[in-house]
N, C-alpha and C. Protein backbone atom coordinates (compact mmCIF):
# COMPACT_ATOMS: atom_id res chain seq x y z
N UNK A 1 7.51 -29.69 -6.92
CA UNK A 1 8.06 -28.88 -7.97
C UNK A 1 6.94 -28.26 -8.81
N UNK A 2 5.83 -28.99 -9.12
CA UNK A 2 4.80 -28.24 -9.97
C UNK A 2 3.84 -27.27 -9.04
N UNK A 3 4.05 -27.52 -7.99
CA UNK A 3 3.37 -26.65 -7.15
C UNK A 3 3.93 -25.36 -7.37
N UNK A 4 5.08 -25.16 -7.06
CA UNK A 4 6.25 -24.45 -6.83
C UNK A 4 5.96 -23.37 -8.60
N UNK A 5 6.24 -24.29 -9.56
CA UNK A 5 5.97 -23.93 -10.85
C UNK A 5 4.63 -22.89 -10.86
N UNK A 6 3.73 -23.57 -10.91
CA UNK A 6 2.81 -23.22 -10.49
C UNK A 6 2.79 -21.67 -10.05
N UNK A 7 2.84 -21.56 -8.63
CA UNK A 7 3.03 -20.28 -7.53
C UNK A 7 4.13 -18.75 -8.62
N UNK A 8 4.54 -19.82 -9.28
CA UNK A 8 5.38 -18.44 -10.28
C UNK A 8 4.87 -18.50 -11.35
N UNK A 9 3.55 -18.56 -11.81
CA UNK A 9 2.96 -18.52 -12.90
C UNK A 9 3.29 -18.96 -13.67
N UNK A 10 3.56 -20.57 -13.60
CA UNK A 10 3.94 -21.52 -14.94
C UNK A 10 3.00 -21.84 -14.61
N UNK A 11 2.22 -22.49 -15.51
CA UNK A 11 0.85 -23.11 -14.68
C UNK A 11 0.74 -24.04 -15.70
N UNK A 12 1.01 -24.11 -16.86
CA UNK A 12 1.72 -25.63 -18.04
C UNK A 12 2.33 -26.40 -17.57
N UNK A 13 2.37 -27.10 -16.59
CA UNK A 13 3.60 -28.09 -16.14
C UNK A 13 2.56 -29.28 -15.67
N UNK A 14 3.66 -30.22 -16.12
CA UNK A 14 3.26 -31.53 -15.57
C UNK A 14 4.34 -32.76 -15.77
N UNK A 15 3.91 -34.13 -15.91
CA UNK A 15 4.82 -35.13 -15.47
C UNK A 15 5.12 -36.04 -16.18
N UNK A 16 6.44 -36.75 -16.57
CA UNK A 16 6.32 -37.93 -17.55
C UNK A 16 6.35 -38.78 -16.61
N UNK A 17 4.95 -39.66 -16.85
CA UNK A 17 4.24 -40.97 -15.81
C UNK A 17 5.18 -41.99 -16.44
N UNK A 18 5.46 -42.52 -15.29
CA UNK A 18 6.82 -43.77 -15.67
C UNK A 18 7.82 -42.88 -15.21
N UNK A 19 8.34 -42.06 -15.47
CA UNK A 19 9.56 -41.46 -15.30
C UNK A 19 9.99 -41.45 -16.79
N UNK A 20 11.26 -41.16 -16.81
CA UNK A 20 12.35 -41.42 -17.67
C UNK A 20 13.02 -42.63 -18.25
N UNK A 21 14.03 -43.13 -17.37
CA UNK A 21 14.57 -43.68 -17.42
C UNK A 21 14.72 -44.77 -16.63
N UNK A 22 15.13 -46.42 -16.44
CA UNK A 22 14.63 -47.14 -16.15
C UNK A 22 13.03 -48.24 -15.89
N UNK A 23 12.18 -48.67 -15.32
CA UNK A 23 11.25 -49.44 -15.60
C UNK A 23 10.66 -49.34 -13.98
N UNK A 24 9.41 -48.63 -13.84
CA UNK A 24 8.76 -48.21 -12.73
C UNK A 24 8.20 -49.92 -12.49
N UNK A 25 7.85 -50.20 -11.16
CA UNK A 25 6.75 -51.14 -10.53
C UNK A 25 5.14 -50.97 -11.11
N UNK A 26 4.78 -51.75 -11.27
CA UNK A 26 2.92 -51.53 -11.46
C UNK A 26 2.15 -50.90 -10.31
N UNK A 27 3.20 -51.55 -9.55
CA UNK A 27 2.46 -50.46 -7.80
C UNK A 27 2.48 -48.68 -8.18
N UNK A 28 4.09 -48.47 -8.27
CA UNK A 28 4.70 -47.00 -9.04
C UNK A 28 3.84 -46.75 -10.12
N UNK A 29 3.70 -47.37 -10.87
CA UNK A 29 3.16 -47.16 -12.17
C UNK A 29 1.62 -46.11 -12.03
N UNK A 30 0.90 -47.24 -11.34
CA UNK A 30 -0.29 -46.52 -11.04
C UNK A 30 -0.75 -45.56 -10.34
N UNK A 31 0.33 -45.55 -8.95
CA UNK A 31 0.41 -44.16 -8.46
C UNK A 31 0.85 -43.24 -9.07
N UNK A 32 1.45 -42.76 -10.13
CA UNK A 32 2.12 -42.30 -11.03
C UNK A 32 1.09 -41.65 -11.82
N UNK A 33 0.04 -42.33 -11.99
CA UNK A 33 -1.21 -41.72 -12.88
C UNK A 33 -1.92 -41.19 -12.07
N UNK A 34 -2.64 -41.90 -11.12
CA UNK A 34 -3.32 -41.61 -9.73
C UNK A 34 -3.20 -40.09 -9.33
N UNK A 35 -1.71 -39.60 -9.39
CA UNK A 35 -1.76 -37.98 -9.24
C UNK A 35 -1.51 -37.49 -10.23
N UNK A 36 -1.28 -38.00 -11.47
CA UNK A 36 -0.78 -37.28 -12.56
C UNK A 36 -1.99 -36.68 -13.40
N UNK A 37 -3.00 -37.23 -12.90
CA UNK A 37 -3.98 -36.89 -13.70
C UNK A 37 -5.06 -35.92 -13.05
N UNK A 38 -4.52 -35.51 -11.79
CA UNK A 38 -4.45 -33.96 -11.30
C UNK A 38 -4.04 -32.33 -11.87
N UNK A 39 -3.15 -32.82 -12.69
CA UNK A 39 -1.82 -32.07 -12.78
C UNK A 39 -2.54 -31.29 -14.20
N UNK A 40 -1.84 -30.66 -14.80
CA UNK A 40 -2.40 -29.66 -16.00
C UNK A 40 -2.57 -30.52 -17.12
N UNK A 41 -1.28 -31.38 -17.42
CA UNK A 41 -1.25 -32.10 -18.41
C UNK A 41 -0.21 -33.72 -17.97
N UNK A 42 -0.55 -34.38 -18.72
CA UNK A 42 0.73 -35.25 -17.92
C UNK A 42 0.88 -36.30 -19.59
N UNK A 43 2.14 -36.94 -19.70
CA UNK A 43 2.33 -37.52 -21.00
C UNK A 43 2.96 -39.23 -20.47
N UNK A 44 2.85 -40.23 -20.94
CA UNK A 44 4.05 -41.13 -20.78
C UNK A 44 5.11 -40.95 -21.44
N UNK A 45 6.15 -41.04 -20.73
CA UNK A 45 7.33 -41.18 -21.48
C UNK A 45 8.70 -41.80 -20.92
N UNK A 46 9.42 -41.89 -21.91
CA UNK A 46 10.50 -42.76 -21.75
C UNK A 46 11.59 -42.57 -22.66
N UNK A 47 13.12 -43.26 -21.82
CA UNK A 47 14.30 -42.57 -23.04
C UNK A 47 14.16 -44.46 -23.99
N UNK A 48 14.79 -43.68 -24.85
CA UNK A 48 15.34 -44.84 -26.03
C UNK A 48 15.91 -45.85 -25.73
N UNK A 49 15.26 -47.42 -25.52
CA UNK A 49 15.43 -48.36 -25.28
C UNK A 49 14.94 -48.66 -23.59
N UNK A 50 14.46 -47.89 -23.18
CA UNK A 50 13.17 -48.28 -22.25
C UNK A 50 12.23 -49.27 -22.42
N UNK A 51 11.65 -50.07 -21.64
CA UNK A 51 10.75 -50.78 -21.86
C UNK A 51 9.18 -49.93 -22.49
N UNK A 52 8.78 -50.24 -23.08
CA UNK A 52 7.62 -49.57 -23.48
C UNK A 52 6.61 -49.42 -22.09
N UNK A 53 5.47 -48.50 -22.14
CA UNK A 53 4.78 -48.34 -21.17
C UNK A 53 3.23 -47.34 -21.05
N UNK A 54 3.21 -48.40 -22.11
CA UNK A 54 1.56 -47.67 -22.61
C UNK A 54 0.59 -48.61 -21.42
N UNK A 55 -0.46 -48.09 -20.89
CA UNK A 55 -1.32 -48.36 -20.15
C UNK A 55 -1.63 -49.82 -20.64
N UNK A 56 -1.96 -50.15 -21.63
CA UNK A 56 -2.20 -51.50 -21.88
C UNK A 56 -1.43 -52.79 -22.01
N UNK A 57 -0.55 -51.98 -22.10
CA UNK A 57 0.73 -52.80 -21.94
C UNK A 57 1.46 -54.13 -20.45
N UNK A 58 0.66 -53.41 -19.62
CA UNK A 58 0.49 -53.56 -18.24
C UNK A 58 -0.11 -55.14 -17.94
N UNK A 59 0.04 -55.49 -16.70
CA UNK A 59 -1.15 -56.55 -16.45
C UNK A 59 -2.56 -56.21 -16.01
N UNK A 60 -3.85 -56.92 -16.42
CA UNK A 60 -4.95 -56.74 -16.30
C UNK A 60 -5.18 -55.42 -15.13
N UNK A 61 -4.93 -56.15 -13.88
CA UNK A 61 -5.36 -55.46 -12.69
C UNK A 61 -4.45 -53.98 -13.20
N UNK A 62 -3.41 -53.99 -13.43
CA UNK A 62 -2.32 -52.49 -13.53
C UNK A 62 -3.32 -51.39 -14.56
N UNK A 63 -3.70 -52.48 -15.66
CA UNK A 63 -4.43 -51.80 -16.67
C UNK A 63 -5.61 -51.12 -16.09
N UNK A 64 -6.72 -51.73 -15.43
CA UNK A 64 -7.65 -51.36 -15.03
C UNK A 64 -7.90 -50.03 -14.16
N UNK A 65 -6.56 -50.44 -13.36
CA UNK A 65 -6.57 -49.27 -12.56
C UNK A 65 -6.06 -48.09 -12.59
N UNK A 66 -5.22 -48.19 -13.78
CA UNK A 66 -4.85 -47.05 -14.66
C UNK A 66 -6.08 -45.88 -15.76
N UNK A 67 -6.84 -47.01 -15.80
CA UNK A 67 -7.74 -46.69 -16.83
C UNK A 67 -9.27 -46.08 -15.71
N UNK A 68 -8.96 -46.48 -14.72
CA UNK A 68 -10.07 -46.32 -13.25
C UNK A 68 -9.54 -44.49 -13.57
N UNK A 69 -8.35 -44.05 -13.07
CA UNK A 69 -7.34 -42.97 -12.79
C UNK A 69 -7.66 -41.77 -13.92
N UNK A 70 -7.43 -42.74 -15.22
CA UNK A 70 -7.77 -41.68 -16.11
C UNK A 70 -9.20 -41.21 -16.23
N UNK A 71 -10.21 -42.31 -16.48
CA UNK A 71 -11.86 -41.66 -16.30
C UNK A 71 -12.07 -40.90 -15.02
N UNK A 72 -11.46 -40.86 -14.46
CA UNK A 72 -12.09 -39.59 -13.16
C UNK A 72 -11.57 -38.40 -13.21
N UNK A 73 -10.22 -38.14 -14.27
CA UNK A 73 -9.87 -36.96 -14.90
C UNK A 73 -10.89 -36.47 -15.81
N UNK A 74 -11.51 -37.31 -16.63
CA UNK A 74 -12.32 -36.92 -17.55
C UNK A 74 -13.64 -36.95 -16.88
């Protein structure tokens, strides 16, 4: 879809890591950043009464490798 976006000159688009709604895997989780941090912009987010899902929030290894994902964007 952001490709797609993209190709019609949106070129602002990107992804809420986690999804929406419900509670992603740490496996999901990190792939989730892994490409998201390709993308133009990407945000976490979540609806109201979601589990929270800030990077640190995570277990060690989830954290790390989240935080691996983001320094190679930067």
């Amino acid at each position: 879809m952001l490709l797609s976006m993209s190709s019609a000159g949106i070129s602002m688009s990107g992804a809420d890591v986690g999804g929406f709604h419900g509670a992603p895997t740490d496996e999901l989780h990190v792939r989730w950043y892994q490409i998201a941090v390709f993308q133009s912009f990407y945000r976490g987010h979540s609806s109201q009464g979601s589990i929270r899902r800030e990077p640190w929030l995570f277990k060690k290894q989830t954290c790390e490798a989240i935080l691996h994902a983001i320094k190679l964007r930067y």
